[in-house]
Protein backbone atom coordinates (compact mmCIF):
# COMPACT_ATOMS: atom_id res chain seq x y z
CA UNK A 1 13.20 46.52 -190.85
CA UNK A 2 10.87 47.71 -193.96
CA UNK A 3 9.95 50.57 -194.84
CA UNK A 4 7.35 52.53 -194.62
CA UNK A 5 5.97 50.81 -191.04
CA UNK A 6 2.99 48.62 -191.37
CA UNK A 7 0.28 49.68 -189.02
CA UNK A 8 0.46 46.18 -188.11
CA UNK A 9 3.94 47.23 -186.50
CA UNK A 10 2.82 50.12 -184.82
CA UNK A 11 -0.09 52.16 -185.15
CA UNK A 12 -0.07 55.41 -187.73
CA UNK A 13 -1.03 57.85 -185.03
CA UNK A 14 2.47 56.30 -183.18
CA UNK A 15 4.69 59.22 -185.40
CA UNK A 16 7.93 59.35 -185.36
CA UNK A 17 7.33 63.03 -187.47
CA UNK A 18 8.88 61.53 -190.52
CA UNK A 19 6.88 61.56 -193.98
CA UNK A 20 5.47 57.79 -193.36
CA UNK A 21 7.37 56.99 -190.60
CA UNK A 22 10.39 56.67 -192.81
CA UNK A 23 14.03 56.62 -191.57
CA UNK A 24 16.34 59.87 -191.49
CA UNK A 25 19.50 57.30 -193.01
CA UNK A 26 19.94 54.52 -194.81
CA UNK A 27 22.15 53.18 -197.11
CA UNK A 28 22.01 53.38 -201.00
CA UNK A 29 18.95 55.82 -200.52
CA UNK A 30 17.43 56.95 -204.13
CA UNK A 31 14.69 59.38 -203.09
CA UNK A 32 14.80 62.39 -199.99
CA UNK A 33 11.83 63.82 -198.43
CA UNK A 34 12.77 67.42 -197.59
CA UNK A 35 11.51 69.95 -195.62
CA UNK A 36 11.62 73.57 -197.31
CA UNK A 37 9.46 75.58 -194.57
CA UNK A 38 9.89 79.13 -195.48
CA UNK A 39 6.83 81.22 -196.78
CA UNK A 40 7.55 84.67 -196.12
CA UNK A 41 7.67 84.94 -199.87
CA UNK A 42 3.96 84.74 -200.08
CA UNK A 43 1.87 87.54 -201.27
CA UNK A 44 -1.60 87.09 -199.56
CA UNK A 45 -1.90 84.25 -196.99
CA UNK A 46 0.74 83.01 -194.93
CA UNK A 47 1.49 79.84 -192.95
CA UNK A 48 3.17 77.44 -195.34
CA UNK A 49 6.01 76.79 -193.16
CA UNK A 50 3.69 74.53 -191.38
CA UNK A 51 3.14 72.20 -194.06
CA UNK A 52 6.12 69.73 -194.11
CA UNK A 53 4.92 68.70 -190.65
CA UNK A 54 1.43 68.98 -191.71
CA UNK A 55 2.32 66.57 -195.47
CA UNK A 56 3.87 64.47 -193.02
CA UNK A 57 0.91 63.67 -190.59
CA UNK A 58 -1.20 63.03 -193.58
CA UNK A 59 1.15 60.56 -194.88
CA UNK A 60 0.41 58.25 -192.08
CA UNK A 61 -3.01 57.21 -193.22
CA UNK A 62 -1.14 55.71 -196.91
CA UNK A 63 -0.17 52.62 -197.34
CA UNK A 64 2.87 51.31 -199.39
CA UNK A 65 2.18 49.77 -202.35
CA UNK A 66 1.68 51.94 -205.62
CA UNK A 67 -1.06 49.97 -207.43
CA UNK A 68 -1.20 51.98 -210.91
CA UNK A 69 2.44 51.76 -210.72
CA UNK A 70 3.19 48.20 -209.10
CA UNK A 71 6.01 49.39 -207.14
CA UNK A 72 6.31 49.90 -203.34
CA UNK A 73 7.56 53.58 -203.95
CA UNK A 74 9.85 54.41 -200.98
CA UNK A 75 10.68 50.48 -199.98
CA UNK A 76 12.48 50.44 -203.94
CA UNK A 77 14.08 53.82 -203.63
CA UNK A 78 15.31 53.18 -199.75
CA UNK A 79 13.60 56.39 -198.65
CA UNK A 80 14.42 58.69 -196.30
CA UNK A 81 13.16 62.02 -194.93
CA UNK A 82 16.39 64.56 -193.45
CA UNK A 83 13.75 67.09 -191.85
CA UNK A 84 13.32 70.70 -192.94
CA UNK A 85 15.90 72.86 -193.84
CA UNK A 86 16.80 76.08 -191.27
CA UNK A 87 15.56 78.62 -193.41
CA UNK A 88 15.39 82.07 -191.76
CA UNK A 89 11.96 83.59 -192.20
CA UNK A 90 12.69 87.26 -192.71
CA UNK A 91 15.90 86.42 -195.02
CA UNK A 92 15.01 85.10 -198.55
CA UNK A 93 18.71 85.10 -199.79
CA UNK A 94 20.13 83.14 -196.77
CA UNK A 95 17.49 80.65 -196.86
CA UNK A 96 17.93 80.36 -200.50
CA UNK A 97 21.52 79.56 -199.86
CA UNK A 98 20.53 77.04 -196.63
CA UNK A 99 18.03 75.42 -199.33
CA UNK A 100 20.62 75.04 -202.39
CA UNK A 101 23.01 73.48 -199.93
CA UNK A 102 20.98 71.17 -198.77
CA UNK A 103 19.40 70.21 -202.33
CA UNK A 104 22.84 70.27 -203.99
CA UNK A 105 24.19 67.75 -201.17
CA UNK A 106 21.55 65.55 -202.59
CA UNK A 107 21.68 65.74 -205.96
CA UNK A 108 25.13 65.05 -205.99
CA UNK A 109 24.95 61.95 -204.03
CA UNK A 110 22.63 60.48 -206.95
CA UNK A 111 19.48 60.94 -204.47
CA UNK A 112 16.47 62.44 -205.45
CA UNK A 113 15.04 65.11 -203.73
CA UNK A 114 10.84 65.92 -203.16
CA UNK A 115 10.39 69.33 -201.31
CA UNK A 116 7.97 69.70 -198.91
CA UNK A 117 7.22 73.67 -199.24
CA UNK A 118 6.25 76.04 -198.53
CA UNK A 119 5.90 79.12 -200.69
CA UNK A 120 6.81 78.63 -204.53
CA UNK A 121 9.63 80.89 -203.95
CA UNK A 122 11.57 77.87 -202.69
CA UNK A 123 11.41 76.16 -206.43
CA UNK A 124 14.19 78.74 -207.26
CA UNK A 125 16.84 77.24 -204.73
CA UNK A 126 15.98 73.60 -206.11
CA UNK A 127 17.05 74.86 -209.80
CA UNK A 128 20.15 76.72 -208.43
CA UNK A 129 21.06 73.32 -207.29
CA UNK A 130 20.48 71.16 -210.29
CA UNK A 131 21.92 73.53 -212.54
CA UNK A 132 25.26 73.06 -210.75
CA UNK A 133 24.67 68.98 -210.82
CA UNK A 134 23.05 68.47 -213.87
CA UNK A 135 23.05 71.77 -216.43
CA UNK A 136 19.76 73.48 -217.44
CA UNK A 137 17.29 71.53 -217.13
CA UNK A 138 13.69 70.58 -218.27
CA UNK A 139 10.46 71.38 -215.78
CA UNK A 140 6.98 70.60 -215.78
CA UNK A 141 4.98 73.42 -213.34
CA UNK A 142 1.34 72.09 -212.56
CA UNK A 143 -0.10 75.59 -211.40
CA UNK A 144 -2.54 78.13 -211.91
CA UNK A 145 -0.36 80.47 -211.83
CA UNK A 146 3.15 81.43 -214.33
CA UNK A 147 5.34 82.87 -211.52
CA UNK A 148 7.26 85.00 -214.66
CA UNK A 149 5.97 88.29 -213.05
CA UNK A 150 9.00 90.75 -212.93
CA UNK A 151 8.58 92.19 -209.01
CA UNK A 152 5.90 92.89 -206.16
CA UNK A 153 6.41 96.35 -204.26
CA UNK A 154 9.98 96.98 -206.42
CA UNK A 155 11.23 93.07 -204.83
CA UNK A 156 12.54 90.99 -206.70
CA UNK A 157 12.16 87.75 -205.08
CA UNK A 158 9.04 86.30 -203.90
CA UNK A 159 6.98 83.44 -204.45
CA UNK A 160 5.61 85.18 -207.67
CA UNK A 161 8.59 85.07 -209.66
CA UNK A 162 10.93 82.11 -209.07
CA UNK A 163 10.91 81.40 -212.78
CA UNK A 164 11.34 84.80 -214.60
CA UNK A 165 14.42 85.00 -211.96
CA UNK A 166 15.43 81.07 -212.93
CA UNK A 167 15.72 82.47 -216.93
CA UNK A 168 17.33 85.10 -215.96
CA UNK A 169 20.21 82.81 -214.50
CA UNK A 170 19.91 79.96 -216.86
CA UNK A 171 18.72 77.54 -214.85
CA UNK A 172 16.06 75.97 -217.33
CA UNK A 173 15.57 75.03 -220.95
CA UNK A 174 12.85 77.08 -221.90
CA UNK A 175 11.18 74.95 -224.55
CA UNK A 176 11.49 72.29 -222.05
CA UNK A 177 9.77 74.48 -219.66
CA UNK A 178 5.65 73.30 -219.56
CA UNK A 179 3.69 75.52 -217.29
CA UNK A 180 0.46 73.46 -217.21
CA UNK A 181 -3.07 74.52 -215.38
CA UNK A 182 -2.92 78.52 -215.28
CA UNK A 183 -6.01 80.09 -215.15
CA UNK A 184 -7.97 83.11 -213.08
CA UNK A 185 -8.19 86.94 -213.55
CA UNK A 186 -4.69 88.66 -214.15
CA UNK A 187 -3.91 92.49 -213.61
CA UNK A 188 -3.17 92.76 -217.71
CA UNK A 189 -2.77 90.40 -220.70
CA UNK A 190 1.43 90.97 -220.18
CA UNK A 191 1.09 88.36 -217.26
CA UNK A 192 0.55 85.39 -219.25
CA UNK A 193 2.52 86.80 -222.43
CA UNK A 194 5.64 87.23 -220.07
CA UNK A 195 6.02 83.40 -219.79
CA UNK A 196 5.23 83.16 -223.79
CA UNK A 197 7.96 85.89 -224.19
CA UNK A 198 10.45 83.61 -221.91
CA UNK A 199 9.90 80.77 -224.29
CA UNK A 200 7.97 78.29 -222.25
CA UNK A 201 5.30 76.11 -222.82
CA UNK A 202 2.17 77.54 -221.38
CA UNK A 203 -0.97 75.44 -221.46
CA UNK A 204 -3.86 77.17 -219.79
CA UNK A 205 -6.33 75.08 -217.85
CA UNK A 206 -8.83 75.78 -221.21
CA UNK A 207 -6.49 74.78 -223.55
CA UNK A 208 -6.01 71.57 -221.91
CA UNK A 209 -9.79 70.94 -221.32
CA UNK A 210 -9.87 71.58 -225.16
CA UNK A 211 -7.00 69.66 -226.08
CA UNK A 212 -7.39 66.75 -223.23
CA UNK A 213 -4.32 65.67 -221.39
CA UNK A 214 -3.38 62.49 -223.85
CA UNK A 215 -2.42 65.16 -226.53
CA UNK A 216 -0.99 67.82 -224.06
CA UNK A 217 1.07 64.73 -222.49
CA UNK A 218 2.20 63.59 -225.66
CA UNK A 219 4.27 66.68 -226.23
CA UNK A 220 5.42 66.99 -222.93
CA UNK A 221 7.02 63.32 -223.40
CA UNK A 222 8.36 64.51 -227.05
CA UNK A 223 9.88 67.65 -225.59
CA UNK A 224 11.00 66.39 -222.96
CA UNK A 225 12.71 63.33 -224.03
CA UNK A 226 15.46 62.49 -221.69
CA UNK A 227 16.29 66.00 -220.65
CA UNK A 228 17.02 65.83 -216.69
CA UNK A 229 13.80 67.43 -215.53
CA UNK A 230 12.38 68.81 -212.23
CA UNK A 231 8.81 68.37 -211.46
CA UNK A 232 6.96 71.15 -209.44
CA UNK A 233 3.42 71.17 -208.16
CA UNK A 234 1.98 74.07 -206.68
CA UNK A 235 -1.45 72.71 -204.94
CA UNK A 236 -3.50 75.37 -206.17
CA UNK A 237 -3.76 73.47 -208.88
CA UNK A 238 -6.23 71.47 -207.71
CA UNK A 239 -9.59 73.28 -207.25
CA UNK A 240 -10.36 75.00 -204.11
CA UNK A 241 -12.98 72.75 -203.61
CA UNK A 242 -10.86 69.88 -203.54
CA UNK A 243 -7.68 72.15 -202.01
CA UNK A 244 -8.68 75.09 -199.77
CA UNK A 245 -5.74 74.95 -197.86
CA UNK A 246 -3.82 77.21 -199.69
CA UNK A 247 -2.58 80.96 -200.23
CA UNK A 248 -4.04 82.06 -203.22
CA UNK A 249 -7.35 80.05 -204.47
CA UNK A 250 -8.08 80.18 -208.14
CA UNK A 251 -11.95 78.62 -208.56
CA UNK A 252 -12.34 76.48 -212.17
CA UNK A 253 -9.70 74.01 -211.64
CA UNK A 254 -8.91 70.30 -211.93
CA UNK A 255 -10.32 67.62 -208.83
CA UNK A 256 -7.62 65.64 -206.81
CA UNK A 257 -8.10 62.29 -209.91
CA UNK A 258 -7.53 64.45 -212.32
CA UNK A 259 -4.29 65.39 -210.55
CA UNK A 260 -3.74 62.13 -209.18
CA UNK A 261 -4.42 60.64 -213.11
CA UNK A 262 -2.27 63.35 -214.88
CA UNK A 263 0.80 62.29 -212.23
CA UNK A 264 0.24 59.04 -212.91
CA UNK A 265 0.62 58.69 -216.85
CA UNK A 266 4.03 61.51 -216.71
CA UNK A 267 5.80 58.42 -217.01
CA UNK A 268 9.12 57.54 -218.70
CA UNK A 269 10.95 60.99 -217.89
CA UNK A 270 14.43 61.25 -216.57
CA UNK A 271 13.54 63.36 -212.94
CA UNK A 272 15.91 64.72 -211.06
CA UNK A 273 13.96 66.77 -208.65
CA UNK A 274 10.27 67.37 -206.98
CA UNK A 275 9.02 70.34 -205.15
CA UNK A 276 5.26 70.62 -203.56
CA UNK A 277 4.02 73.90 -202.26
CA UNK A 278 1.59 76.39 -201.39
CA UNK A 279 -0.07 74.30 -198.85
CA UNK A 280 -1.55 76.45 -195.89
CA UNK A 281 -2.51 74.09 -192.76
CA UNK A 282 -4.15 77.17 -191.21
CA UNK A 283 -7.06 76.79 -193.94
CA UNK A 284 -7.12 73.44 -194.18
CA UNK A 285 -8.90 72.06 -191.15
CA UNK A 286 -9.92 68.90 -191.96
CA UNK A 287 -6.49 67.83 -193.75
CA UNK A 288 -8.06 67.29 -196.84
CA UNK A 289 -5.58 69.41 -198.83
CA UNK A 290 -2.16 67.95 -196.80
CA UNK A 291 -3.63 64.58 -197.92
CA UNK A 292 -3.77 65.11 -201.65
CA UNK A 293 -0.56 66.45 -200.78
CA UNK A 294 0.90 63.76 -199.25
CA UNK A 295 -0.67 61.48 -201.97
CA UNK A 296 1.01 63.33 -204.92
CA UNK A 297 4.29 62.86 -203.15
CA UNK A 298 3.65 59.15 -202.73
CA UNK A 299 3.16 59.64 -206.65
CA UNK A 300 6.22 60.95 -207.27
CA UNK A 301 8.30 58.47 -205.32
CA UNK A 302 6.17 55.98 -207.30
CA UNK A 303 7.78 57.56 -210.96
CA UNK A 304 11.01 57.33 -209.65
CA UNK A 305 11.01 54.00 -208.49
CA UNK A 306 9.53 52.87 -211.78
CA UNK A 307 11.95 54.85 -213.50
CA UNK A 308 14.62 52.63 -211.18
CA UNK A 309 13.01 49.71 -212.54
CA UNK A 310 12.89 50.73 -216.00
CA UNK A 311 16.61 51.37 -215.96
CA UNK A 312 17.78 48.28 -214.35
CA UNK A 313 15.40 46.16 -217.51
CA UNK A 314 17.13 48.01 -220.26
């Protein structure tokens, strides 16, 4: 049987509750859909633990075929989705542990992972993971926020500094590191020169409007290079007009084909890794937000199986 089901097989609102009805096995898989459910992490709003499930419903109204791309993204890779990981909601070390264990098991079968968050606290487990797999690594952070502040109420960890804490333990490769979108008020100037201090490349949603995304992506690709490289998109992003569903809006952002365009081109990059978070069901009520979700995941199945392609032609 082929994957993902055709609606002429059965129809989309027939779930089984996997992302696209895929399978939970299969041999030779490439690519893992992943459930990362734990958003206790989160600052503000709550109720990203209910957006793997949510992603997932979404993901039945797609269809298979990649058309910018010409691949069929999850048929090529012999996806599969494993369900969510057990995190425990009032324990961020535990499920940080439960997460890396699960990502790690992964990695080191060759598959490649795509997180369904989730808080952006859950980014850090990811890079714990690759780190042991693959050494520091590169990242490109689509967000309109850094997530290098220090600590919230005297704590440490929370969904506001996963990558001040991922420096700090040599997870990444800071002039690899390209933290792309931030914009909005910030308590001082030090939150935006923290990430400048850590080394990384910061390009603030102004700076790219100046620049435009050709030039921005053409360093990202020089940078970059071959560099093993995790890819992770927090949705708030994406304009609240475009994404409400999500914990902490920032207005003056990109639409969902500007997204969906700037995925598109971040082509010929050795990934290792996805993560997509900070989607809130609870304030998205007509699923608008879990659908650009769910489309941005389709995307980045779609890069790895043209990066599969690209291999196999050299």
């Amino acid at each position: 049987m082929q994957y993902p089901l055709s609606p002429d097989v059965k129809p989309e609102f027939c779930t089984t509750g996997t992302f696209m009805r895929l399978p939970s096995a299969r041999e030779n898989a490439k690519v893992a859909i992943i459930g990362q459910p734990f958003d206790t992490a989160a600052s503000f709003r709550v109720g990203a633990r209910f957006a793997p499930q949510a992603i997932r419903q979404a993901s039945m109204t797609l269809f298979p075929y990649h058309p910018t791309h010409k691949v069929y993204p999850f048929e090529d890779t012999k996806a599969i989705d494993i369900g969510d990981v057990p995190v425990i909601p009032h324990n961020i070390h535990r499920s940080y542990e439960l997460m890396e264990e699960a990502m790690l098991d992964l990695m080191q079968k060759g598959i490649v992972p795509i997180g369904l968050g989730g808080d952006h606290s859950i980014t850090l487990a990811s890079l714990r993971a690759a780190k042991k797999v693959y050494g520091q690594v590169a990242m490109i952070q689509f967000d309109s926020h850094t997530d290098t502040w220090d600590t919230y109420y005297d704590e440490k960890y929370w969904h506001g500094s996963p990558f001040i804490r991922a420096h700090e333990e040599g997870l990444l490769l800071p002039d690899k590191v390209f933290q792309v979108g931030i914009r909005g008020t910030l308590n001082h100037p030090g939150d935006l020169e923290a990430s400048y201090e850590l080394g990384y490349n910061v390009v603030t949603t102004q700076e790219l409007r100046n620049r435009g995304w050709d030039d921005v992506l053409g360093e990202i690709k020089a940078k970059i290079g071959d560099t093993p490289c995790f890819l992770t998109f927090d949705i708030d992003f994406v304009d609240p007009a475009f994404a409400p569903g999500t914990g902490t809006l920032e207005v003056g952002g990109f639409t969902s084909h500007e997204a969906l365009q700037m995925i598109h081109s971040l082509t010929g990059l050795n990934y290792i890794g996805f993560d997509l978070v900070e989607v809130l069901p609870p304030y998205d009520p007509a699923q608008i937000t879990s659908l650009l979700a769910a489309t941005l995941i389709h995307d980045f199945a779609a890069l790895v199986a043209l990066q599969q392609k690209q291999a196999v032609s050299k």
